[in-house]
Protein backbone atom coordinates (compact mmCIF):
# COMPACT_ATOMS: atom_id res chain seq x y z
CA UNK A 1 24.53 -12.02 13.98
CA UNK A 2 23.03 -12.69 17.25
CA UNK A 3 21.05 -16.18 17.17
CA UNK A 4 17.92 -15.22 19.23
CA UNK A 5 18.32 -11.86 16.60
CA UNK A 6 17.29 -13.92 13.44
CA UNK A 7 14.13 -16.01 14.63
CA UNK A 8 12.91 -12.16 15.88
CA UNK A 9 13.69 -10.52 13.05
CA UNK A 10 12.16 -13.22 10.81
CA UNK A 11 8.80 -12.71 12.87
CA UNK A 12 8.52 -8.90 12.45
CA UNK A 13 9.55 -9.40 8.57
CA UNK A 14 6.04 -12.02 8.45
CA UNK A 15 4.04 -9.72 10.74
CA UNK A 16 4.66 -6.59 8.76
CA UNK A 17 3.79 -8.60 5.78
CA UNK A 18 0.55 -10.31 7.09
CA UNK A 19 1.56 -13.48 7.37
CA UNK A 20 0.84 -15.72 10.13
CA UNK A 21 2.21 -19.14 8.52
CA UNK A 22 5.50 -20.55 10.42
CA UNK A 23 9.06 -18.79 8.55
CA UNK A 24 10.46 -20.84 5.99
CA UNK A 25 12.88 -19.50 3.74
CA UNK A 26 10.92 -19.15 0.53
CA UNK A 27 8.13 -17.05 2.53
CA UNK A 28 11.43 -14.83 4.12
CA UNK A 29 12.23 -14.45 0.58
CA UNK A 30 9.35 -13.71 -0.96
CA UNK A 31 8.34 -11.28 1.39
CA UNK A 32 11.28 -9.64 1.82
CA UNK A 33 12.03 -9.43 -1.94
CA UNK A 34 8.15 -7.76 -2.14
CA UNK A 35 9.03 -4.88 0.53
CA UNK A 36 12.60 -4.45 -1.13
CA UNK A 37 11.66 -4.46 -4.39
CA UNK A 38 8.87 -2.15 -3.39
CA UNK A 39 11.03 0.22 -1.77
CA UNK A 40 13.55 0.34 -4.57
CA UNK A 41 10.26 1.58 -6.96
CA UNK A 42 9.46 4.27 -4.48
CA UNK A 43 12.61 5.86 -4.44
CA UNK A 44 14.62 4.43 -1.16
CA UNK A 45 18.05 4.70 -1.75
CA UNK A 46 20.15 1.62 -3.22
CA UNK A 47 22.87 2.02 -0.11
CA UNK A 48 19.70 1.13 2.26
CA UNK A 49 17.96 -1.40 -0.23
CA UNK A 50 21.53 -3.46 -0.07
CA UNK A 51 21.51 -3.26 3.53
CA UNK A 52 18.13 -4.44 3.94
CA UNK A 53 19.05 -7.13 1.52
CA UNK A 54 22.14 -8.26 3.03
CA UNK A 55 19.55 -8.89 6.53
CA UNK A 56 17.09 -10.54 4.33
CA UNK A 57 19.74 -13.11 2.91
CA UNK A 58 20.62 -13.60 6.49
CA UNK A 59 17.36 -15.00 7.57
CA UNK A 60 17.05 -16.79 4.54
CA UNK A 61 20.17 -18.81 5.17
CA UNK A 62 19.40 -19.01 9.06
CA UNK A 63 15.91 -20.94 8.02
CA UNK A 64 16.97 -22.83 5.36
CA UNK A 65 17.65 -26.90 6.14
CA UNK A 66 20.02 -27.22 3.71
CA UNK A 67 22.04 -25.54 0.64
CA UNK A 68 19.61 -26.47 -2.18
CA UNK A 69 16.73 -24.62 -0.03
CA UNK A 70 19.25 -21.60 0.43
CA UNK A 71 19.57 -21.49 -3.65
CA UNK A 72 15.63 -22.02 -4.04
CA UNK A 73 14.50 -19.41 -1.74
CA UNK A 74 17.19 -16.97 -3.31
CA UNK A 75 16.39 -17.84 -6.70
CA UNK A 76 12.75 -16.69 -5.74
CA UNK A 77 14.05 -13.82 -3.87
CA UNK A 78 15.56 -12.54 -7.22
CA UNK A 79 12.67 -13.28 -9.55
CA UNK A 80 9.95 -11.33 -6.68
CA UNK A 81 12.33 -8.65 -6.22
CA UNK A 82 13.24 -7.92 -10.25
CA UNK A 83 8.80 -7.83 -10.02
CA UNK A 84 8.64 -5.67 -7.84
CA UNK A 85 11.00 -2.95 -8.63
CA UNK A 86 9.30 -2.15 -11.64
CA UNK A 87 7.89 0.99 -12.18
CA UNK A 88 4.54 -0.68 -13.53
CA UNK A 89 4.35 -3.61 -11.72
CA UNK A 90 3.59 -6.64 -13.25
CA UNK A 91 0.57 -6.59 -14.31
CA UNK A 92 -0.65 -9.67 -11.56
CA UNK A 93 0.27 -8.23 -8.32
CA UNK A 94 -1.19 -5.10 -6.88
CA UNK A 95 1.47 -2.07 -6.60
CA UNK A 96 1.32 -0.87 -2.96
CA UNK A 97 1.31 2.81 -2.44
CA UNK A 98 4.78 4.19 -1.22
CA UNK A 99 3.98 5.87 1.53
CA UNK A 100 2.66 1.75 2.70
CA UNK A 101 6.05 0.30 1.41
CA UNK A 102 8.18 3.10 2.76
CA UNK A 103 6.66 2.88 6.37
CA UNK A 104 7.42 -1.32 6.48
CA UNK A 105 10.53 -0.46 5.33
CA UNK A 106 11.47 1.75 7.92
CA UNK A 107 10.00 -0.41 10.43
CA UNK A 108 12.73 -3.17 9.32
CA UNK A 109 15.85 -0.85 9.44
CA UNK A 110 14.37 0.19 12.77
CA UNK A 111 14.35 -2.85 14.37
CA UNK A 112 17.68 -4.24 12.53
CA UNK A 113 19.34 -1.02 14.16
CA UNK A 114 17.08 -1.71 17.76
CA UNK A 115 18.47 -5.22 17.78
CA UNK A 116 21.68 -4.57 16.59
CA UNK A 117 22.66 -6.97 13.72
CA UNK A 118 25.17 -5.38 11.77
């Protein structure tokens, strides 16, 4: 991966969410676990979810300052994303429509393809 790639893709991740607070890797992980999660309930295919997974871990690992804040954020990752795939929801957190979930998601593997991480 391409250094300048992962500060860049960390900032469209937190724009498409909303969020204006500086990346850390809990916020990468919570907000990327959301839109995965999200887009594994609405139907986008597993091959694509891993992908988009693979990027998220990425970022997660290129804003951590250490290994215990790598295992934190991807703890959270896993508890936001097992949330959010569920058909239901859970019962705290609103359930975005998929049409809303499916367009972020697209505009990730978009710009993962645009900037070329592989």
């Amino acid at each position: 991966m391409r250094p300048i790639t992962i500060p860049a893709a960390a900032a469209l991740l937190l724009c498409a969410s909303g969020a204006a607070m500086a990346a850390n890797p809990t916020r990468i992980a919570e907000t990327g676990a959301f839109l995965l999660g999200n887009a594994h309930r609405c139907g986008v295919t597993d091959d694509r979810v891993v992908r988009a997974g693979k990027v998220i871990r990425e970022l997660i690992v290129a804003a951590a300052d250490d290994a215990s804040e790598q295992t934190a954020a991807k703890s959270r990752f896993a508890e936001i994303f097992r949330e959010s795939a569920r058909p239901e929801g859970n019962g705290r957190t609103p359930i975005p429509p998929c049409a809303t979930v499916v367009t972020q998601f697209e505009r990730l593997e978009q710009f993962h393809d645009r900037v070329g991480v592989r």
